[in-house]
Protein backbone atom coordinates (compact mmCIF):
# COMPACT_ATOMS: atom_id res chain seq x y z
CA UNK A 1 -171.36 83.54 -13.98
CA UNK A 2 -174.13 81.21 -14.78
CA UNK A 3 -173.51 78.08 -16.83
CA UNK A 4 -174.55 78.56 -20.92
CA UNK A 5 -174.08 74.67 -20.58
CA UNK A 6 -174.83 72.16 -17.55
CA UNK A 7 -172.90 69.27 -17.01
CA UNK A 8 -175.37 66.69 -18.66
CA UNK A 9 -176.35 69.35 -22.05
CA UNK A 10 -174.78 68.67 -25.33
CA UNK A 11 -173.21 71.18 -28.06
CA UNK A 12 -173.16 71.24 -31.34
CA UNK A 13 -170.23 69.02 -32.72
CA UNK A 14 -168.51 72.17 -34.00
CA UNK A 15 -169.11 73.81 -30.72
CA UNK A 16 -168.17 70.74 -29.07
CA UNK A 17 -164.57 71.06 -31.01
CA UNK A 18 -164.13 74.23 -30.13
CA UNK A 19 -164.46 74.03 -26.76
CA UNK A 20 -162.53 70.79 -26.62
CA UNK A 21 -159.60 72.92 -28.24
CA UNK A 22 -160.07 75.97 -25.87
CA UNK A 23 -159.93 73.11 -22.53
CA UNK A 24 -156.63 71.85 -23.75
CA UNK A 25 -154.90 75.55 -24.48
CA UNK A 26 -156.04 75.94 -20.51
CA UNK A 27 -154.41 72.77 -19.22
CA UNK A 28 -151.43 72.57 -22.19
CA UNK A 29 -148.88 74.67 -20.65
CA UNK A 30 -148.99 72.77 -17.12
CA UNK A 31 -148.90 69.30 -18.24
CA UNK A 32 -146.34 69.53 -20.65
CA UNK A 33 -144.41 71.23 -18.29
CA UNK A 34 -143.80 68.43 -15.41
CA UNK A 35 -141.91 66.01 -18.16
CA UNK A 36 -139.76 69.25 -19.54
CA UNK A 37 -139.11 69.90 -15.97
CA UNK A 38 -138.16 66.46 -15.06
CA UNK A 39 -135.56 65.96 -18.25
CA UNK A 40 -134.15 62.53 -18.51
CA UNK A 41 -135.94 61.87 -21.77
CA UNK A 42 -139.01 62.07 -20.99
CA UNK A 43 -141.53 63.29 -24.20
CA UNK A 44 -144.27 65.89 -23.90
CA UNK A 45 -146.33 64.25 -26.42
CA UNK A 46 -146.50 61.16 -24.18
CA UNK A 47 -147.47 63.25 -21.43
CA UNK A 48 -150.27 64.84 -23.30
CA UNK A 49 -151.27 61.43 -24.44
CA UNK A 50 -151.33 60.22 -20.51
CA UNK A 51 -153.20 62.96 -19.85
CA UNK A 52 -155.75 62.15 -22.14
CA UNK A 53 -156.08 58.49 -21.22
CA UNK A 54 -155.97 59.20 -17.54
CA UNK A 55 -159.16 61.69 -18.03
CA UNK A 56 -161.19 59.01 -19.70
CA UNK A 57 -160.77 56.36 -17.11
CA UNK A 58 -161.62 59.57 -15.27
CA UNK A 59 -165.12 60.55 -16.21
CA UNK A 60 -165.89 56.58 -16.75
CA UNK A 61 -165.77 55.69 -12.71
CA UNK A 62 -167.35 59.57 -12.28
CA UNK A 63 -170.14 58.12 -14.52
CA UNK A 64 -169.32 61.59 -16.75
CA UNK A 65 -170.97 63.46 -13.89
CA UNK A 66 -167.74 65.77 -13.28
CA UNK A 67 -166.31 68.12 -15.70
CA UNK A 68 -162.69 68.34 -15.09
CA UNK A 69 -159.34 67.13 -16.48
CA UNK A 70 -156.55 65.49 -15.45
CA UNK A 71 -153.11 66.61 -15.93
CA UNK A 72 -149.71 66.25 -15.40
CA UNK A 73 -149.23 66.50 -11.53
CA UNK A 74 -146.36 69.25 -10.72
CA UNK A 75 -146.49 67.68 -6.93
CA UNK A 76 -144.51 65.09 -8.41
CA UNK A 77 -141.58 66.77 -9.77
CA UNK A 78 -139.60 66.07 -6.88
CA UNK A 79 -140.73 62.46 -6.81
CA UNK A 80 -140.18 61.34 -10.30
CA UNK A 81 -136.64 63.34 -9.98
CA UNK A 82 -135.94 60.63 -7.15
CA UNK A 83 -136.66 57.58 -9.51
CA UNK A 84 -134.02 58.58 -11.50
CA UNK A 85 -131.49 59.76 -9.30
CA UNK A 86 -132.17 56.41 -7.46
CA UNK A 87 -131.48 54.35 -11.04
CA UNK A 88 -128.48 52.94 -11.76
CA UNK A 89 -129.67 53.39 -15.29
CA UNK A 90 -132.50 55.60 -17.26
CA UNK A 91 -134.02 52.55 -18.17
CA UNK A 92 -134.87 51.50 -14.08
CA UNK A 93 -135.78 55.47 -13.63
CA UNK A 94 -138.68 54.69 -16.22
CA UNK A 95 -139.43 51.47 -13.87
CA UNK A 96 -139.11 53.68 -11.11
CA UNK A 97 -142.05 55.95 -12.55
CA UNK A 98 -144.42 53.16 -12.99
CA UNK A 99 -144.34 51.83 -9.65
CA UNK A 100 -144.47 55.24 -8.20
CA UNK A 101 -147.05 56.00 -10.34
CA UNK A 102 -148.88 52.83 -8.86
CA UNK A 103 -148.03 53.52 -4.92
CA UNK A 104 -149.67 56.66 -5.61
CA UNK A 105 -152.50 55.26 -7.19
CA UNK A 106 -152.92 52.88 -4.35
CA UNK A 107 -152.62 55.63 -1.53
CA UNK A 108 -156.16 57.15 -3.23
CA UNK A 109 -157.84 53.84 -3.75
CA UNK A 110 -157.42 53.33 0.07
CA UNK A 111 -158.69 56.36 0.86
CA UNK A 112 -161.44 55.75 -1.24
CA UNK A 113 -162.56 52.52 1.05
CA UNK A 114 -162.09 54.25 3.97
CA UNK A 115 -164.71 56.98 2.57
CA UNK A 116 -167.02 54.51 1.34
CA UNK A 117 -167.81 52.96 4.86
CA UNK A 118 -166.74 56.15 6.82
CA UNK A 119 -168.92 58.61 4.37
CA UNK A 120 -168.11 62.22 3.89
CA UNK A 121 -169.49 63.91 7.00
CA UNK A 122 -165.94 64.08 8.49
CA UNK A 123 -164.88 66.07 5.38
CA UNK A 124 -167.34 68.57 5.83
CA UNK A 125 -166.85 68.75 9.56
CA UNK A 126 -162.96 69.28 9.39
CA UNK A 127 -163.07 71.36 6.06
CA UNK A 128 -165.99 73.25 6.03
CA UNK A 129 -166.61 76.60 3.79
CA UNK A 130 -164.26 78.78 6.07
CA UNK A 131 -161.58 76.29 5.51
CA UNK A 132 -162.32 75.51 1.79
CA UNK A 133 -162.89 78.19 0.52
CA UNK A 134 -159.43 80.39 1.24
CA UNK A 135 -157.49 77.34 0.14
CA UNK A 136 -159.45 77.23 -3.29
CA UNK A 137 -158.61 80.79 -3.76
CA UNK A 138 -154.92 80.23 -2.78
CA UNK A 139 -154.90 77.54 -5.72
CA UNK A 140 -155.54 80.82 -7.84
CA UNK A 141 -152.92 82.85 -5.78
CA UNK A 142 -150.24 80.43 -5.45
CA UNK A 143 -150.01 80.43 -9.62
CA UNK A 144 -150.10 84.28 -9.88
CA UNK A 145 -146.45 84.80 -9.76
CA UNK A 146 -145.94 82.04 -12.79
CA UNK A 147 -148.56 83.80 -15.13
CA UNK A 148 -146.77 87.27 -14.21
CA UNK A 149 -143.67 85.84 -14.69
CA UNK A 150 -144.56 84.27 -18.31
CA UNK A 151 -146.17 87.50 -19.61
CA UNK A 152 -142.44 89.72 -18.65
CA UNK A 153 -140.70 87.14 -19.86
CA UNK A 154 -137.35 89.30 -18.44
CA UNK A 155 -135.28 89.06 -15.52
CA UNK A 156 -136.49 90.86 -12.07
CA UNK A 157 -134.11 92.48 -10.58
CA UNK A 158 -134.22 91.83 -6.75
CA UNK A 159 -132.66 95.61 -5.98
CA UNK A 160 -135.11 97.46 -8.43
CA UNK A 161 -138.13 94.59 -7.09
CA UNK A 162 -139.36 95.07 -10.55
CA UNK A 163 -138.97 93.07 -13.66
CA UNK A 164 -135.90 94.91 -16.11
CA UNK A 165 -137.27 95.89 -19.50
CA UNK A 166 -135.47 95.90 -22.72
CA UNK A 167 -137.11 95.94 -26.28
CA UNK A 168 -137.93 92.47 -25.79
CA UNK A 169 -139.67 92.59 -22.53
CA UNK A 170 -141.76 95.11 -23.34
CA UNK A 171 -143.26 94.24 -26.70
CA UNK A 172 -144.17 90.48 -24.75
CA UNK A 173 -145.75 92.54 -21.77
CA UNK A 174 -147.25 93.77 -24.71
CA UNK A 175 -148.57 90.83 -26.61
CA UNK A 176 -149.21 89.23 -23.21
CA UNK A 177 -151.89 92.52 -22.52
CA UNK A 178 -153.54 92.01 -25.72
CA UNK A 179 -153.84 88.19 -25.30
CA UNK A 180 -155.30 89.08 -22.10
CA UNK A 181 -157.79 92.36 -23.07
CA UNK A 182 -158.78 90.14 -25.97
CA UNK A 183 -159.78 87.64 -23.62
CA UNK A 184 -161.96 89.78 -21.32
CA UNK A 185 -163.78 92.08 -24.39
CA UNK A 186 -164.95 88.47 -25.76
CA UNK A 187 -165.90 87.30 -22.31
CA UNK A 188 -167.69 90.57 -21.30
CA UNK A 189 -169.25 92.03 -24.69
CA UNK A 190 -168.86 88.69 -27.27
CA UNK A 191 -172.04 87.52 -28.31
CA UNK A 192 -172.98 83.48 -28.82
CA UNK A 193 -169.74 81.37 -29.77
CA UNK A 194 -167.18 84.43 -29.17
CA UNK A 195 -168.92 84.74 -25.55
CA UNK A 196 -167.80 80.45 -24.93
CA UNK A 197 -164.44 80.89 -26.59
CA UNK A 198 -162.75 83.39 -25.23
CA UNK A 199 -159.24 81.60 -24.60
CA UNK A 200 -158.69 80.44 -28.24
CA UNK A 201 -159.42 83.99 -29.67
CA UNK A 202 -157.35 85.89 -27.04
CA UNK A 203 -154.36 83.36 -27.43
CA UNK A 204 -154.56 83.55 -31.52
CA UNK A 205 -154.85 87.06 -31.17
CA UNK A 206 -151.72 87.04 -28.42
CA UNK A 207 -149.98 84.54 -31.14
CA UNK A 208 -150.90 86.67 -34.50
CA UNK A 209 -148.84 90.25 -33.07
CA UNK A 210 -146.15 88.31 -31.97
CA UNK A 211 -145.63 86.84 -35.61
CA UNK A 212 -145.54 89.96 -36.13
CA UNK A 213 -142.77 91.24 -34.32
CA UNK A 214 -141.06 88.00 -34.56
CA UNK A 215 -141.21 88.54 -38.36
CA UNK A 216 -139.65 92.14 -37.92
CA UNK A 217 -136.35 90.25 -35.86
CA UNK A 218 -135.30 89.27 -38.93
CA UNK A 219 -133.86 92.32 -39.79
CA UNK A 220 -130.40 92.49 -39.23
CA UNK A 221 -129.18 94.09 -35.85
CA UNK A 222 -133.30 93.34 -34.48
CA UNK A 223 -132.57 89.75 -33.50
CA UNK A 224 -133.74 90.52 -30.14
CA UNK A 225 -137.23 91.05 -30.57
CA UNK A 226 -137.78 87.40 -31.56
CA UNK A 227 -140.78 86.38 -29.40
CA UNK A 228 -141.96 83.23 -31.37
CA UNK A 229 -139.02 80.23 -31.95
CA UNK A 230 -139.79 79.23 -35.58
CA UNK A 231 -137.41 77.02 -35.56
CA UNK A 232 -139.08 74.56 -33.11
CA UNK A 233 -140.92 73.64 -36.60
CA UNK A 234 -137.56 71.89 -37.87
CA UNK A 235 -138.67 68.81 -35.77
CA UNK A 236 -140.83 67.67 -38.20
CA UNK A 237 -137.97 66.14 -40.63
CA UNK A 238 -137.79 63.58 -37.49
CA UNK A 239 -139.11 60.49 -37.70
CA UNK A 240 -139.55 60.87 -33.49
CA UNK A 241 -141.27 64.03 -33.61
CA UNK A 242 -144.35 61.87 -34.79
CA UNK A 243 -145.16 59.40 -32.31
CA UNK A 244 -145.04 59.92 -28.26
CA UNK A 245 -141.95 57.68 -26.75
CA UNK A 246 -144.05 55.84 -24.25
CA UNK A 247 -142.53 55.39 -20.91
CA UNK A 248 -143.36 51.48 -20.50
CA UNK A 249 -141.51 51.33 -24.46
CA UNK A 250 -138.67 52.91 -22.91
CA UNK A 251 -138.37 50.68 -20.11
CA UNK A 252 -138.28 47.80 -21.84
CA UNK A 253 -135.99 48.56 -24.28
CA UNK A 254 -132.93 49.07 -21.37
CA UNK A 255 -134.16 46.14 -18.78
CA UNK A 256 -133.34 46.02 -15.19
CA UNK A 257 -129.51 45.58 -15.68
CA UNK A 258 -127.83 44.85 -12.38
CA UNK A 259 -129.79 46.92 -10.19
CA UNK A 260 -131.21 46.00 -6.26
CA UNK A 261 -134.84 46.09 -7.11
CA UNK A 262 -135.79 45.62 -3.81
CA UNK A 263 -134.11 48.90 -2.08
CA UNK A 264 -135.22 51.24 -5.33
CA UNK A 265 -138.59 49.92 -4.75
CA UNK A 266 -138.56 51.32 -1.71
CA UNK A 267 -136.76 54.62 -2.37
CA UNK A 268 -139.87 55.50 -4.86
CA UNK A 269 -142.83 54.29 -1.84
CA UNK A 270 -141.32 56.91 0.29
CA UNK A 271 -140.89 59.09 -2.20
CA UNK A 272 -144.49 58.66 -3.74
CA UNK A 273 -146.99 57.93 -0.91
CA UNK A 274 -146.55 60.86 0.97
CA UNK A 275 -146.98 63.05 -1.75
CA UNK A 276 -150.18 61.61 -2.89
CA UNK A 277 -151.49 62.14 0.77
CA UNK A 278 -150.93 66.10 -0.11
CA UNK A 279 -152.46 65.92 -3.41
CA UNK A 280 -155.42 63.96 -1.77
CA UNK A 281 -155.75 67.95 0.29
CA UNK A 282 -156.11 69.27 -3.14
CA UNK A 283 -157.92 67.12 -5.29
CA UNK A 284 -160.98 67.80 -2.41
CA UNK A 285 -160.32 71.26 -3.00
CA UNK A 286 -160.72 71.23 -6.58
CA UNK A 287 -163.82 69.20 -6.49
CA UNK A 288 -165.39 71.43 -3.54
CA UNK A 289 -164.77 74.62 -6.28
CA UNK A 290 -166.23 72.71 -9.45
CA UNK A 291 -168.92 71.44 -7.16
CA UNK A 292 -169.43 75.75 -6.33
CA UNK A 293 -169.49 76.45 -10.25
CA UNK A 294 -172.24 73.62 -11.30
CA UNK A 295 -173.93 73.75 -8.07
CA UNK A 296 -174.20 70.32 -7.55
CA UNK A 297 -171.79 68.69 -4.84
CA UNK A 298 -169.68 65.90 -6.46
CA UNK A 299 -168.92 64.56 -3.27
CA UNK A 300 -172.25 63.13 -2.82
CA UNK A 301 -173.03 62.59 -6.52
CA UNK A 302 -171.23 60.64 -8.32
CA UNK A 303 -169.97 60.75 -4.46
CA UNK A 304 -166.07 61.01 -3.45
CA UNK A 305 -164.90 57.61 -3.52
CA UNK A 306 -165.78 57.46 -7.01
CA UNK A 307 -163.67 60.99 -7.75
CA UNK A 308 -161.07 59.38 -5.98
CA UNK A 309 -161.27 56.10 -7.95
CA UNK A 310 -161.15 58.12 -10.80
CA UNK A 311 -158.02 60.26 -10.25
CA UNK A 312 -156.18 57.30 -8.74
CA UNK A 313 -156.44 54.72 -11.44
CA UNK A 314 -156.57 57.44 -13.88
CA UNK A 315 -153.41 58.80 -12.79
CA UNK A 316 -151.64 55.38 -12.99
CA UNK A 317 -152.96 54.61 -16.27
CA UNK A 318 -151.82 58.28 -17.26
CA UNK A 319 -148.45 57.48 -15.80
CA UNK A 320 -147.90 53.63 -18.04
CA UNK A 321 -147.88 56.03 -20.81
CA UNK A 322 -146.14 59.48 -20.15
CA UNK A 323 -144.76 58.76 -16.64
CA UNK A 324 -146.51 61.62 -14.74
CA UNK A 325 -148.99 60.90 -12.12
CA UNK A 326 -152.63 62.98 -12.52
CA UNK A 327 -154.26 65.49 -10.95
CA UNK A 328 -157.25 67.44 -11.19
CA UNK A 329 -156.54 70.34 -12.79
CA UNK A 330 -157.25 74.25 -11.59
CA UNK A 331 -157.01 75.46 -15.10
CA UNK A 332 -159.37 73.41 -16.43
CA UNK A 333 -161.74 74.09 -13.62
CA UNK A 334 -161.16 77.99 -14.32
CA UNK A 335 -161.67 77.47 -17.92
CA UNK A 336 -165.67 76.14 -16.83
CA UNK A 337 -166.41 79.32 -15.11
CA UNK A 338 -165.50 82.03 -17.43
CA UNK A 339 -166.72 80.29 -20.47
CA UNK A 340 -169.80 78.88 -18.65
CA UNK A 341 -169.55 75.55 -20.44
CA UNK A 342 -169.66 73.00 -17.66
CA UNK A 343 -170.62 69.81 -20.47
CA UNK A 344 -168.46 66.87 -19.52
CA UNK A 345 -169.16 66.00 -23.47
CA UNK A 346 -166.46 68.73 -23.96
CA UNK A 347 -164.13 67.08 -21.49
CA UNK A 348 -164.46 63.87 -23.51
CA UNK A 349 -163.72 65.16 -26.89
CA UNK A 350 -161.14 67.51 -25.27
CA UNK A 351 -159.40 63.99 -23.68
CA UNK A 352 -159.76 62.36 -27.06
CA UNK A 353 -158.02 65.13 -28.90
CA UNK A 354 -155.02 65.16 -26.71
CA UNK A 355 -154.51 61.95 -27.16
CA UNK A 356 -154.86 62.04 -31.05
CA UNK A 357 -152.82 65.44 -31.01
CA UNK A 358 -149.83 63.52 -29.59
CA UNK A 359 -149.89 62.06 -32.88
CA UNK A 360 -149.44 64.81 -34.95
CA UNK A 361 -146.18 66.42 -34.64
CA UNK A 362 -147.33 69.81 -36.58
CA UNK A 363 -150.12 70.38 -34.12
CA UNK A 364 -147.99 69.26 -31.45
CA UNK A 365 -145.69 71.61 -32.44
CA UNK A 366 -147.61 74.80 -33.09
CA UNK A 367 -149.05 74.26 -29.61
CA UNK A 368 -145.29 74.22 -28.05
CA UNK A 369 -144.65 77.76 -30.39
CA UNK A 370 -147.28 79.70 -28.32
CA UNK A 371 -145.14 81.94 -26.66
CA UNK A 372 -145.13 81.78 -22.59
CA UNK A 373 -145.93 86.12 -22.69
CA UNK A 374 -149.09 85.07 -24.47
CA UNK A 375 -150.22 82.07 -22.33
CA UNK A 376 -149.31 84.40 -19.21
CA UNK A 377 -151.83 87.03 -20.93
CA UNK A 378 -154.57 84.32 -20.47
CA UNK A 379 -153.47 82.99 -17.13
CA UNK A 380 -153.83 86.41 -15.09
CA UNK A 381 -157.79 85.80 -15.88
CA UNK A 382 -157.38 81.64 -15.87
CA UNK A 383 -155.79 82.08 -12.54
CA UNK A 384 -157.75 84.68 -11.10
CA UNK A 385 -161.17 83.27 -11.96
CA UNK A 386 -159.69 80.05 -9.45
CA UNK A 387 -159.24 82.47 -6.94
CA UNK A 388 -162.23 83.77 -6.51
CA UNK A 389 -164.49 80.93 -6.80
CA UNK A 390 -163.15 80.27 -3.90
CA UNK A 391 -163.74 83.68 -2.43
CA UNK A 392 -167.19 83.27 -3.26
CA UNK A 393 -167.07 80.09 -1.07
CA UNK A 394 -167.04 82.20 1.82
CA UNK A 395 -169.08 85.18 1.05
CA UNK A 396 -172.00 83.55 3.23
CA UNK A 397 -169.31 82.92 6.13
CA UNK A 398 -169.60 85.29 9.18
CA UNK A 399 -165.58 87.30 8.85
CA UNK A 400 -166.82 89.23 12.09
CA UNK A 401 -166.19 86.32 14.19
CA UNK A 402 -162.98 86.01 15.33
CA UNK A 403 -162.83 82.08 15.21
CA UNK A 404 -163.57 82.48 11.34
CA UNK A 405 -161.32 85.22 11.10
CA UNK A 406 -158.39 83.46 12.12
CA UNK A 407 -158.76 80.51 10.05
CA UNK A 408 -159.22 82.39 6.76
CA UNK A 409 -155.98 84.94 7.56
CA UNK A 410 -153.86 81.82 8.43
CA UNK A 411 -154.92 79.98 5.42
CA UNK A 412 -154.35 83.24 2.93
CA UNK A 413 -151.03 84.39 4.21
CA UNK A 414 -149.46 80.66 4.64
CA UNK A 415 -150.57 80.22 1.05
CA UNK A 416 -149.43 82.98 -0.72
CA UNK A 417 -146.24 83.41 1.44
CA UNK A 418 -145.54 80.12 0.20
CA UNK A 419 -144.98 78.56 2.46
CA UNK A 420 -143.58 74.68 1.00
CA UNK A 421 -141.40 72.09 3.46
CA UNK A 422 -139.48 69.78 2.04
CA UNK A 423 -138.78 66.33 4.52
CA UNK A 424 -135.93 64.66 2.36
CA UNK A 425 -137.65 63.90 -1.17
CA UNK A 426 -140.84 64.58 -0.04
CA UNK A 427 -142.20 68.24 -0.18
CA UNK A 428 -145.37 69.45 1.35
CA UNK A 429 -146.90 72.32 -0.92
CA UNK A 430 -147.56 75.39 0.02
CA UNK A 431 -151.56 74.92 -0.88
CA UNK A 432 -151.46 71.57 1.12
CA UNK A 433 -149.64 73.45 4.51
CA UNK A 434 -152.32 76.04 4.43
CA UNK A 435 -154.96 73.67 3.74
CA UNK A 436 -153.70 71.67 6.83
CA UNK A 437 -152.83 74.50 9.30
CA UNK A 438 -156.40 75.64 8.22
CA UNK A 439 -158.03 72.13 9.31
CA UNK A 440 -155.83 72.91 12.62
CA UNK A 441 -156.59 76.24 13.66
CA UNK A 442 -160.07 75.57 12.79
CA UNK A 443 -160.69 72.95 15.08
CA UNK A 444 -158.17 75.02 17.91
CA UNK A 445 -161.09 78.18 17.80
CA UNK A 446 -163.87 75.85 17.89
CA UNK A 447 -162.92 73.75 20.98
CA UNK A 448 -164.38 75.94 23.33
CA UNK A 449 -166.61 77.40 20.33
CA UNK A 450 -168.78 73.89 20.66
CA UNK A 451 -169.05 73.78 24.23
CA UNK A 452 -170.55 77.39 24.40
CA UNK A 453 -172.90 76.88 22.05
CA UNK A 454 -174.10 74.04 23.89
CA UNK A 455 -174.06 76.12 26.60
CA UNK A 456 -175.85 78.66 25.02
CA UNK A 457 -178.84 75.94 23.72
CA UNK A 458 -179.21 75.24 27.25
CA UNK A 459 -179.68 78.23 28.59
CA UNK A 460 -182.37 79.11 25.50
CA UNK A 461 -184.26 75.70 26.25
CA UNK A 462 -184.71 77.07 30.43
CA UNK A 463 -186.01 80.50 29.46
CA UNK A 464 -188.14 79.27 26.85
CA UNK A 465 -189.63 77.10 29.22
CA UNK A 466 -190.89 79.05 32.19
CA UNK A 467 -191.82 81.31 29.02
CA UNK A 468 -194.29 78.62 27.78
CA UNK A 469 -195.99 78.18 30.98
CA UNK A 470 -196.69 81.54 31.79
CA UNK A 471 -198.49 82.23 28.47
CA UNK A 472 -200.36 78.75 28.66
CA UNK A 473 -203.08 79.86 31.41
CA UNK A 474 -203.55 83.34 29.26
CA UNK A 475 -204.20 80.93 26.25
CA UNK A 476 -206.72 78.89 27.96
CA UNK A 477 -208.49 81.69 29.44
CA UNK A 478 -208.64 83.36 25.60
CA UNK A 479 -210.03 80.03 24.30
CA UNK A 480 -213.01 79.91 26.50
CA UNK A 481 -213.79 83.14 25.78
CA UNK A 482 -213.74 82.18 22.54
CA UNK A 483 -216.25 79.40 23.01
CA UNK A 484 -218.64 81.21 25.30
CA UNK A 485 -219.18 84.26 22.44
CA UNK A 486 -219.22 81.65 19.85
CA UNK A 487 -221.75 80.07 21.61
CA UNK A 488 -223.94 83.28 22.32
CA UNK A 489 -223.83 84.14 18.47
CA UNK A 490 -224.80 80.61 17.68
CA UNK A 491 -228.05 81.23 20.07
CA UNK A 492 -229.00 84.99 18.83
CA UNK A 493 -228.99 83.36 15.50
């Protein structure tokens, strides 16, 4: 799809909204996620406000030269789960975040100075397009079971392999469908604005039936078609619901207490720096598939060690606020291609409204209403547009040679066989193990691969020679021919 909007063009301010809105319905589900995931008190509306901050610091060391947003970091699930199981209190846990969040922070700033005097050549020989490219579209693939999941909203049933439908489940398959048809019609057929916003009108149109049916559960004995929890709403008589608790607040209002500082300190390194190294594996990724949509390569302009800068220091300022480490985020990088609005103005505004929404409890809570059928709807296309971007990485990448064949099945079936290794508190995704067994195998078919076409140059050089020399006498007997009638004509003349 080719971009209605570059990176550098600028909407109208309404449009500008708009799109700002539809970015953070893309990347709302995921980040608020991590913290629900993660319990221990940790607030949503902080992480949405981390978010938010962590984007801006962003795009400022990009120099607003790449259009995507950071979010809360599912990587670190398992990571910020160890700062609080390591705490002898919830108030060292929220310590335990910070400095995690700043080991992880560190781990990309390093590998930023490494790139800036090592450049990016290495990256491009060790993960080139046939590497790439399958591990973008497994970023896509690896989420397809979540969006499925959200729109059935019902339990599978590992005898059947299917998901069991009741009254329920089917009328949120249902409003997950027409969140999802609604989504393609105004991609495919919607004219002007419709054509850029397909997310918001597929999501309010996914949100409006199940009002519907949720209104309908209120009939006695039809409780359980209630899609939509009204009575999420009921938050707003609390005086909390209104601001975000901030995770450096929290720490400070418990102290370090009687803890040994010096052995939790190192409980979060291990259980932070390896994790960033695997995020490292996907934040290239990410910025190799954003780089495919705007065709520009962000890892020469505003080059990688400024991406990295970016998502490191980003992602600890993110962190002094909600407690979740950053990441680039797929969804938002999804949400580019299909609506073909690749301005990094939007990805401002779209920062500075999360962080302003985490102020208003009513939005706030609308947004945490939309039920999970409905943002599944959206997803299957979210997703799937991730997935083949990076398809398309490899469209110009010869699949009838073996070498290339090999990396590409490796990469595909590790990924979406999920295949995720935990060492103690550290797990290695499944995206980051095919990403790596890619780089591997890749450099395994090519071994011999090199020398042969060495070989091969060799052996073209010595039969082009002998070649050349036969052909030169012929050439020099043709060019005094040449002469000798040129010179005849010149004297009949």
């Amino acid at each position: 799809m080719k971009l209605i909007y570059g990176v550098k063009d600028r909407p109208k301010p309404l449009q500008i909204v708009l799109f700002a809105l539809q970015q953070l319905l893309a990347i709302l589900a995921a980040t608020i996620a991590v913290p629900t995931m993660v319990g221990n008190g940790m607030s949503q509306s902080a992480a949405l406000f981390g978010a938010g901050v962590g984007t801006i610091v962003y795009l400022l060391f990009t120099k607003f030269k790449s259009p995507v947003f950071l979010g809360s970091s599912f990587a670190f699930i398992g990571s910020m789960t160890a700062a609080f199981a390591g705490a002898t209190s919830a108030s060292l846990g929220y310590l335990g975040l910070l400095i995690g969040a700043v080991f992880a922070g560190l781990v990309y700033v390093v590998i930023a100075v490494v790139v800036h005097f090592a450049g990016t050549k290495w990256i491009d020989k060790i993960m080139p397009a046939v590497v790439i490219g399958p591990t973008v579209a497994i970023i896509g693939l690896s989420l397809a079971g979540s969006a499925v999941g959200q729109i059935t909203s019902a339990a599978y049933d590992a005898n059947m392999q299917a998901y069991v439908m009741d009254a329920h489940g089917i009328l949120c398959v249902l409003c997950g469908l027409v969140a999802l048809a609604v989504t393609i019609v105004c991609s495919v057929y919607g004219k002007k604005m419709m054509k850029m916003i397909p997310f918001i009108i597929g999501i309010l149109s996914g949100y409006a039936l199940a009002a519907i049916f949720t209104a309908f559960s209120y009939i006695p004995g039809a409780e359980s078609i209630r899609i939509i929890d009204f009575s999420i709403f009921n938050r707003l008589s609390e005086a909390s619901a209104w601001y975000p608790d901030f995770i450096f607040l929290e720490f400070f209002k418990g102290g370090f207490g009687d803890a040994n500082i010096g052995a939790y300190i190192g409980t979060i390194a291990v259980a932070y720096i390896p994790v960033a190294f695997v995020v490292f594996a996907e934040h290239l990724a990410d910025h190799k598939n954003i780089s495919s949509i705007i065709e520009t390569d962000l890892l020469k302009d505003p080059g990688l060690t400024r991406t990295l800068l970016g998502d490191g220091v980003g992602s600890i300022a993110g962190a002094v606020f909600g407690g979740c480490p950053n990441t680039t985020y797929g969804e938002s990088i999804g949400c580019v291609a299909i609506s073909g609005n690749a301005s990094v103005i939007t990805i401002f505004v779209t920062a500075c409204v999360a962080i302003v929404a985490s102020f208003l409890a009513p939005f706030v809570l609308f947004l945490a209403s939309i039920p999970a059928c409905v943002m599944g709807g959206v997803c299957v296309a979210l997703y799937g547009f991730i997935a083949v971007s990076g398809l398309k990485m490899i469209q110009k990448v010869d699949l009838g040679d073996n070498r290339n064949l090999f990396v590409v099945s490796v990469i595909l079936i590790v990924g979406v066989g999920g295949m995720a290794l935990g060492f103690g508190p550290v797990k290695v995704t499944s995206i980051a193990c095919a990403l790596i067994l890619g780089i591997l195998v890749n450099l395994l078919v090519n071994i011999h691969g090199k020398k042969n076409t060495e070989a091969a140059e060799i052996v073209s050089e010595e039969q082009t020679a002998p070649a050349a020399q036969e052909e030169t006498p012929a050439a020099e007997e043709a060019a005094v021919a040449s002469e000798e009638n040129t010179e005849e004509e010149g004297k009949e003349q």
